[in-house]
PDB file of N, CA and C in Angstrom:
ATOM      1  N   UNK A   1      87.646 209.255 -57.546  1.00  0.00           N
ATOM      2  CA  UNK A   1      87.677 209.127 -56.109  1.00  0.00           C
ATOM      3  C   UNK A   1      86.258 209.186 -55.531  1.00  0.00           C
ATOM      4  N   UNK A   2      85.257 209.923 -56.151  1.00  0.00           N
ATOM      5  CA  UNK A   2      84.069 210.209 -55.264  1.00  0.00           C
ATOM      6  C   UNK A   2      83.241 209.194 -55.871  1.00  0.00           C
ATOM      7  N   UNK A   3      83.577 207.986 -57.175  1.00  0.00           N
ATOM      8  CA  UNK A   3      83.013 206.854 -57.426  1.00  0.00           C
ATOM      9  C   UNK A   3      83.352 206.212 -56.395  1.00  0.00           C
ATOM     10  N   UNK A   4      84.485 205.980 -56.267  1.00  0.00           N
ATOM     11  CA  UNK A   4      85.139 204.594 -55.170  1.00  0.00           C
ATOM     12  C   UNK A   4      85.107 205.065 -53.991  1.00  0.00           C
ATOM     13  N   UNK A   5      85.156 206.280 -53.763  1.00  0.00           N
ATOM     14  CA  UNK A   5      85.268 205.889 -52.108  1.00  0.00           C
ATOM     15  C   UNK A   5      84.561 207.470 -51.234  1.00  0.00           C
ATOM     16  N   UNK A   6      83.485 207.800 -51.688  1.00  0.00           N
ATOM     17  CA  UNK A   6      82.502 208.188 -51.574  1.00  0.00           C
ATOM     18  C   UNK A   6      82.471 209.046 -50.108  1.00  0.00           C
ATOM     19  N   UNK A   7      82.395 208.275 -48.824  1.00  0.00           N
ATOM     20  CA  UNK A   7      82.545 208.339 -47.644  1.00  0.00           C
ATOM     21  C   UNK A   7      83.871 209.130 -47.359  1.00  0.00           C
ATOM     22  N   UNK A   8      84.939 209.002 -47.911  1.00  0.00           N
ATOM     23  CA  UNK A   8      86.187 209.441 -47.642  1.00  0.00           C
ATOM     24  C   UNK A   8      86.223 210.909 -48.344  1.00  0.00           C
ATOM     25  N   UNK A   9      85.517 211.653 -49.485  1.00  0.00           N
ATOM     26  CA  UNK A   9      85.007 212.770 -49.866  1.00  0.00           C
ATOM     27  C   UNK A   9      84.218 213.514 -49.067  1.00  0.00           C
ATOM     28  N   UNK A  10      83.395 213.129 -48.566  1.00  0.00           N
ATOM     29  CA  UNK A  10      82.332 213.653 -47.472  1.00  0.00           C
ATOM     30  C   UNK A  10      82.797 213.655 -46.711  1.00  0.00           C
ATOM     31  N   UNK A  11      83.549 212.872 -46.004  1.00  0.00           N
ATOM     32  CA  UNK A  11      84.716 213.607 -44.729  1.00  0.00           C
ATOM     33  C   UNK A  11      85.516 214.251 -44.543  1.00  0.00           C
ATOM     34  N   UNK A  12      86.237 214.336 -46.067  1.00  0.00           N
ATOM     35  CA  UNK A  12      87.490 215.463 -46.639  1.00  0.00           C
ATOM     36  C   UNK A  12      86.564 217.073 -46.366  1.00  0.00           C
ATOM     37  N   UNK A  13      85.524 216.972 -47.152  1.00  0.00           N
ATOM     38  CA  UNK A  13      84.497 218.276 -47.348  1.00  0.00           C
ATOM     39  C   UNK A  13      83.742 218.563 -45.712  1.00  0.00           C
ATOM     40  N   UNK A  14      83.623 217.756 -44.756  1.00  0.00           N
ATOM     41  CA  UNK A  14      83.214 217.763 -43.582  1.00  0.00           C
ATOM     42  C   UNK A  14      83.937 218.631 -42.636  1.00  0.00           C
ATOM     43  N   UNK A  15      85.477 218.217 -42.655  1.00  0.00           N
ATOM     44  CA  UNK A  15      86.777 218.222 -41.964  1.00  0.00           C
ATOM     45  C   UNK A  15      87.088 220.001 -42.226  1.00  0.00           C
ATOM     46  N   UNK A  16      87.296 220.227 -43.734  1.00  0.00           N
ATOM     47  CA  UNK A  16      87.102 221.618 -44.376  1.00  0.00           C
ATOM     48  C   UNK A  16      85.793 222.826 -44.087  1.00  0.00           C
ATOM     49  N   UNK A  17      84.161 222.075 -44.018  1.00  0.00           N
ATOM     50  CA  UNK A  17      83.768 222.971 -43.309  1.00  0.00           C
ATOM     51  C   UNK A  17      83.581 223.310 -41.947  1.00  0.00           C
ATOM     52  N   UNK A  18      84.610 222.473 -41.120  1.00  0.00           N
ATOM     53  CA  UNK A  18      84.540 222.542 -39.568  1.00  0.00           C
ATOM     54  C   UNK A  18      85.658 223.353 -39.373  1.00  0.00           C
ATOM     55  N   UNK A  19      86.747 223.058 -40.262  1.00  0.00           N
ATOM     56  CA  UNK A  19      87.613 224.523 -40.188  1.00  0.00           C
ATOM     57  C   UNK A  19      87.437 225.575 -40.769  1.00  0.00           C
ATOM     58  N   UNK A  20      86.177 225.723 -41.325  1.00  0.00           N
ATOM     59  CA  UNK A  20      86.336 227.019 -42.037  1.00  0.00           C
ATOM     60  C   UNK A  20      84.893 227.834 -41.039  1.00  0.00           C
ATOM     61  N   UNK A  21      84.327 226.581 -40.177  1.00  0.00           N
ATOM     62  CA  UNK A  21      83.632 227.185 -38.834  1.00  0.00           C
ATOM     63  C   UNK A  21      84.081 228.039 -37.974  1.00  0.00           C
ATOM     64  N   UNK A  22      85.147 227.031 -37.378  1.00  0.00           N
ATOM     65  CA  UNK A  22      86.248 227.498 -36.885  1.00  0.00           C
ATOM     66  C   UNK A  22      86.289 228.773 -36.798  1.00  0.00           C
ATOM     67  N   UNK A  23      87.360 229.062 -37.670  1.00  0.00           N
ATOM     68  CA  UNK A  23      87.800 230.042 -38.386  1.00  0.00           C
ATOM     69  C   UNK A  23      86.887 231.076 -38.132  1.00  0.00           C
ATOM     70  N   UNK A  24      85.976 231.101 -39.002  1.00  0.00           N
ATOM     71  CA  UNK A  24      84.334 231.845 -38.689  1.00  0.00           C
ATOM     72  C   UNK A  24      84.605 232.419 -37.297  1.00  0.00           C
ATOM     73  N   UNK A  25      84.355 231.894 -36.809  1.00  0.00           N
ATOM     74  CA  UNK A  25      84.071 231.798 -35.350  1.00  0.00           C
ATOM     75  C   UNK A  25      85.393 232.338 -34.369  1.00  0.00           C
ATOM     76  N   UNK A  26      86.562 232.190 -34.790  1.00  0.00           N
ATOM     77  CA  UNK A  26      86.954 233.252 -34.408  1.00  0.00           C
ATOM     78  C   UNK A  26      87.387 234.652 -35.113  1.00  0.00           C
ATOM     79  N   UNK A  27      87.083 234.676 -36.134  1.00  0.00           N
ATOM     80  CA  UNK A  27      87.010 236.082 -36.601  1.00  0.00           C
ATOM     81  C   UNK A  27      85.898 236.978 -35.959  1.00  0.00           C
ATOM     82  N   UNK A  28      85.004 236.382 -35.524  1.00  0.00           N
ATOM     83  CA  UNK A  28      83.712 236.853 -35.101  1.00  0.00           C
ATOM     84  C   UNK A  28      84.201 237.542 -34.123  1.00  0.00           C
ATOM     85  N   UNK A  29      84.775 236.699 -33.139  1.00  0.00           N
ATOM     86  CA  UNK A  29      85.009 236.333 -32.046  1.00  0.00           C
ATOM     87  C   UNK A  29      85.740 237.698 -31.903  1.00  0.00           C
ATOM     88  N   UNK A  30      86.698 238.035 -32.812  1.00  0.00           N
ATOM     89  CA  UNK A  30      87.646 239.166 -32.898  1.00  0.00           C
ATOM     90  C   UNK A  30      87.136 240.312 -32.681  1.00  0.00           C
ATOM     91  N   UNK A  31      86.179 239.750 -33.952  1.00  0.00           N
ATOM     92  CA  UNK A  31      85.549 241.588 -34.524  1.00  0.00           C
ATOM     93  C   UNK A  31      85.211 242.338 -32.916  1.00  0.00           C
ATOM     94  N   UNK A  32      84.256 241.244 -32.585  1.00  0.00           N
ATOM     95  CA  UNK A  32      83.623 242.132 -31.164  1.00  0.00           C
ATOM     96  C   UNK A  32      84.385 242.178 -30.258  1.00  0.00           C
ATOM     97  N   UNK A  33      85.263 241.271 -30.045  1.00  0.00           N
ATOM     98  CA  UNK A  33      86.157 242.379 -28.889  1.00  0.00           C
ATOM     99  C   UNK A  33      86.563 243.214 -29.532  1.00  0.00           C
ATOM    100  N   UNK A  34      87.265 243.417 -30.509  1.00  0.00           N
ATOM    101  CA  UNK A  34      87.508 244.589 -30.788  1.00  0.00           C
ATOM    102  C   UNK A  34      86.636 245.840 -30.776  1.00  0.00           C
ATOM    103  N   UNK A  35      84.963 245.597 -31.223  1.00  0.00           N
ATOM    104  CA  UNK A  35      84.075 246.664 -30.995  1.00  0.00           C
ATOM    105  C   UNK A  35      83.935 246.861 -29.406  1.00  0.00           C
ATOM    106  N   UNK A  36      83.749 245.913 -28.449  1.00  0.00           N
ATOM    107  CA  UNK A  36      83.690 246.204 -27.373  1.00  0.00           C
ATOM    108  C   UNK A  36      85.080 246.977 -26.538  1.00  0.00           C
ATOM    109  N   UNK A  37      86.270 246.535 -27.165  1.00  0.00           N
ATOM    110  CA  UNK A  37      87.463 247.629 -26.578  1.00  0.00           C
ATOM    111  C   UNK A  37      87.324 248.938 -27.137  1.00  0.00           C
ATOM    112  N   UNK A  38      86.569 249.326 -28.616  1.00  0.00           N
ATOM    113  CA  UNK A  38      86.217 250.412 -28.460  1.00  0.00           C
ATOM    114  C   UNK A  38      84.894 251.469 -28.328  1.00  0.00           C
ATOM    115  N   UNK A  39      84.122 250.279 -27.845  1.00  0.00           N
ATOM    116  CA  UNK A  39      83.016 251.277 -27.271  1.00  0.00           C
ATOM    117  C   UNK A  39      83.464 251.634 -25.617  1.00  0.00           C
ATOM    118  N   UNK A  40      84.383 250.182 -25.060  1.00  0.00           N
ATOM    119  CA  UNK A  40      84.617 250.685 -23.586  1.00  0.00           C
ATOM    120  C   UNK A  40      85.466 251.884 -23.445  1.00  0.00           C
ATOM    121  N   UNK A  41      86.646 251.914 -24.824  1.00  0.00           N
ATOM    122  CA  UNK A  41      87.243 253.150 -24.735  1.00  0.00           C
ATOM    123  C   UNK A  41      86.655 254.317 -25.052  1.00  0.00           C
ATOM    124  N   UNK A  42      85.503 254.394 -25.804  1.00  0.00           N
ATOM    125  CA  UNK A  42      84.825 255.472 -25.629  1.00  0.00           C
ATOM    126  C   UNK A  42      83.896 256.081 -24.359  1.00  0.00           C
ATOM    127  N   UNK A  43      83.500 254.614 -23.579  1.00  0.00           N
ATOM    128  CA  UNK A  43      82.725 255.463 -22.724  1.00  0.00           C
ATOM    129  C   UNK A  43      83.589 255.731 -21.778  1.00  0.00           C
ATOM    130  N   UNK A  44      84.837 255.145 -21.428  1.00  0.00           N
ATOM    131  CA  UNK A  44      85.800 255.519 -20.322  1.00  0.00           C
ATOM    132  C   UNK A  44      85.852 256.891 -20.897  1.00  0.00           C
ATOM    133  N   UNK A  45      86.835 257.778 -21.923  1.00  0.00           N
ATOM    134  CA  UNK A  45      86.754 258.867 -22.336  1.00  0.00           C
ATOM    135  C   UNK A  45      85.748 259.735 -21.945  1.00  0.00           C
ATOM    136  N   UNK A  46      84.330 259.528 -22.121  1.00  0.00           N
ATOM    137  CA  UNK A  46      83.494 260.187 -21.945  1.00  0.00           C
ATOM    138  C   UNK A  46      83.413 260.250 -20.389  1.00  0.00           C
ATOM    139  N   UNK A  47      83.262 259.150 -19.203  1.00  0.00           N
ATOM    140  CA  UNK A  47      83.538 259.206 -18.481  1.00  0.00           C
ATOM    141  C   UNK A  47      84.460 260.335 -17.666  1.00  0.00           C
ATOM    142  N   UNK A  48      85.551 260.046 -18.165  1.00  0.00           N
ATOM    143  CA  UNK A  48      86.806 261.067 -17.780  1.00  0.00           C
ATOM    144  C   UNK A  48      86.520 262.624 -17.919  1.00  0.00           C
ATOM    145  N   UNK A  49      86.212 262.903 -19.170  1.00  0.00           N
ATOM    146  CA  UNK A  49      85.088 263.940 -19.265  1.00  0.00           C
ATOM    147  C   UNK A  49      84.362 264.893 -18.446  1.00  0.00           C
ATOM    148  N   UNK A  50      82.997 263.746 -18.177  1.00  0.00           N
ATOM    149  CA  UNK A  50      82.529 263.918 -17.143  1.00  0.00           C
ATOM    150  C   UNK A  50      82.707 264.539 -15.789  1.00  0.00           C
ATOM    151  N   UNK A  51      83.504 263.671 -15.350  1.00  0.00           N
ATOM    152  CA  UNK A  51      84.129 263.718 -13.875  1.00  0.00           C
ATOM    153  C   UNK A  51      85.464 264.942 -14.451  1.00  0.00           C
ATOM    154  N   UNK A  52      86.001 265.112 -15.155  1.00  0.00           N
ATOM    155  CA  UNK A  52      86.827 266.245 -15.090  1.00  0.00           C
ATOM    156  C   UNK A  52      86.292 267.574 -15.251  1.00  0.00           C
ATOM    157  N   UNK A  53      84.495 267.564 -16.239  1.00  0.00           N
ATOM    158  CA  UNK A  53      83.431 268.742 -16.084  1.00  0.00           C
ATOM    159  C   UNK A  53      83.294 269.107 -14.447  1.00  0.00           C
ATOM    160  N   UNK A  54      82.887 268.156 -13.665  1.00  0.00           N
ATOM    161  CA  UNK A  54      82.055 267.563 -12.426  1.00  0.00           C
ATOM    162  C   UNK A  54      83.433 268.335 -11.296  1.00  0.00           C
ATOM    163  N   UNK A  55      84.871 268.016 -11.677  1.00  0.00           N
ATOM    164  CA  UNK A  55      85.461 268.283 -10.009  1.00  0.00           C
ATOM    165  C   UNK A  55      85.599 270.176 -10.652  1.00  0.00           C
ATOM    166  N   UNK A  56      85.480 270.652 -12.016  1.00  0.00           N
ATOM    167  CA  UNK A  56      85.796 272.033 -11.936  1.00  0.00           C
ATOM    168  C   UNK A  56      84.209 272.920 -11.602  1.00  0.00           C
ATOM    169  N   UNK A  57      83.273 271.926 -11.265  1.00  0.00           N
ATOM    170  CA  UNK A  57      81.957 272.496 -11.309  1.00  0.00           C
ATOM    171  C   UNK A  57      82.206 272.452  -9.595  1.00  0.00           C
ATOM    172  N   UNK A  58      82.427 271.572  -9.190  1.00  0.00           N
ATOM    173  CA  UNK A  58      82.914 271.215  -7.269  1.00  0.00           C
ATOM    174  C   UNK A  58      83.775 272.164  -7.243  1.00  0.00           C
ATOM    175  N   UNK A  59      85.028 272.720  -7.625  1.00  0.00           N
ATOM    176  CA  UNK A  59      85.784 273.251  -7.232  1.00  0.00           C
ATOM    177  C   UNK A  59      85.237 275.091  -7.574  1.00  0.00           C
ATOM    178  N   UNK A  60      84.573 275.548  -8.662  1.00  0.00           N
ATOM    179  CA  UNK A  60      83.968 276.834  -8.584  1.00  0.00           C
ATOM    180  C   UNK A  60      82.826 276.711  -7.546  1.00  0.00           C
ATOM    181  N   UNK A  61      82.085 275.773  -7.200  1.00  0.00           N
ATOM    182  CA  UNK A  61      80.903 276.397  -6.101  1.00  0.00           C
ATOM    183  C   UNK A  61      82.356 276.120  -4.569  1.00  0.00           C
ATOM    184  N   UNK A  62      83.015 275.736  -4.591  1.00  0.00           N
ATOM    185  CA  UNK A  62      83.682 276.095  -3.359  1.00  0.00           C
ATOM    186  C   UNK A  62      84.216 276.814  -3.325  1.00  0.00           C
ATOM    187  N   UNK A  63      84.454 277.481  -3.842  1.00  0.00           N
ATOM    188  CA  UNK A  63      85.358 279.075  -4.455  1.00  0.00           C
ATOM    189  C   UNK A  63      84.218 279.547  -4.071  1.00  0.00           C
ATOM    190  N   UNK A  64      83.311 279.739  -4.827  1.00  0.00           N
ATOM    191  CA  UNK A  64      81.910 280.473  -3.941  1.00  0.00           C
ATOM    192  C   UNK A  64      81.421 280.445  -2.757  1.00  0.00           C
ATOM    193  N   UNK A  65      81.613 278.561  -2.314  1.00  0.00           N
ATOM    194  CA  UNK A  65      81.301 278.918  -0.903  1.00  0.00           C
ATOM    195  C   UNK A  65      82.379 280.060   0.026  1.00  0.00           C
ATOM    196  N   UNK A  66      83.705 279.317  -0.597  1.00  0.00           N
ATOM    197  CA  UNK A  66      84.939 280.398   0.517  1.00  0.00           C
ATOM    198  C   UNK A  66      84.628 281.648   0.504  1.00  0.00           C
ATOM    199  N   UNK A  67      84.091 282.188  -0.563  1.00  0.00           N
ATOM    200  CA  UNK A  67      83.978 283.899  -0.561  1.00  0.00           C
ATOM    201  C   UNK A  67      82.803 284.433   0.140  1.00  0.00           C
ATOM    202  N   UNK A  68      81.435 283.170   0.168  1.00  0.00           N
ATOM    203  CA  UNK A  68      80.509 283.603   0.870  1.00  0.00           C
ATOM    204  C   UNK A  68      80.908 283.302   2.297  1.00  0.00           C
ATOM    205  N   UNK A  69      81.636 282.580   2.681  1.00  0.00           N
ATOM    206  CA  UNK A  69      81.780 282.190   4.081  1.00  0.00           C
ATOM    207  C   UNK A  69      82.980 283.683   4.613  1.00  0.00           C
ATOM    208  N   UNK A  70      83.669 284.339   3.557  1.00  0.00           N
ATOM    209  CA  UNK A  70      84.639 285.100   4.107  1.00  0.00           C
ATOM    210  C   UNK A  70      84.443 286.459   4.150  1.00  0.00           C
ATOM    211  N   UNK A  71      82.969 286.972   3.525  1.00  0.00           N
ATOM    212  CA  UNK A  71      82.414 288.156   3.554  1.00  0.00           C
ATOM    213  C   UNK A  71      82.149 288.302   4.902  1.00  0.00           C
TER     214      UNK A  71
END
């Protein structure tokens, strides 16, 4: 076949590495969303964190303020 018809091999092998681009390309494609859903789920977490450190740090200095305001 690759005596006689030469052109029709090179397009078979052409056709194969454009799907195996493809392909490539969305596995890639995968991986990182997937790393990016879990770095966003990590920094949301950390986030949450945060702000749940942050309203009990707000809520003891107002406890402090009420007691200084009620002396």
């Amino acid at each position: 076949m690759l005596r006689r018809k030469p052109e029709e091999v090179l397009g078979m092998w052409s056709d194969a590495l454009r799907i195996l681009d493809e392909n490539s390309m969305k596995y890639y494609v995968e991986e990182l969303e997937e790393k990016l859903q879990q770095v966003t789920k990590e920094k949301d977490e950390k986030l949450r964190q945060i702000t749940k450190e942050k309203d009990a740090e707000i809520a003891a200095l107002k406890k402090q303020l009420e007691e200084l305001n009620g002396k």
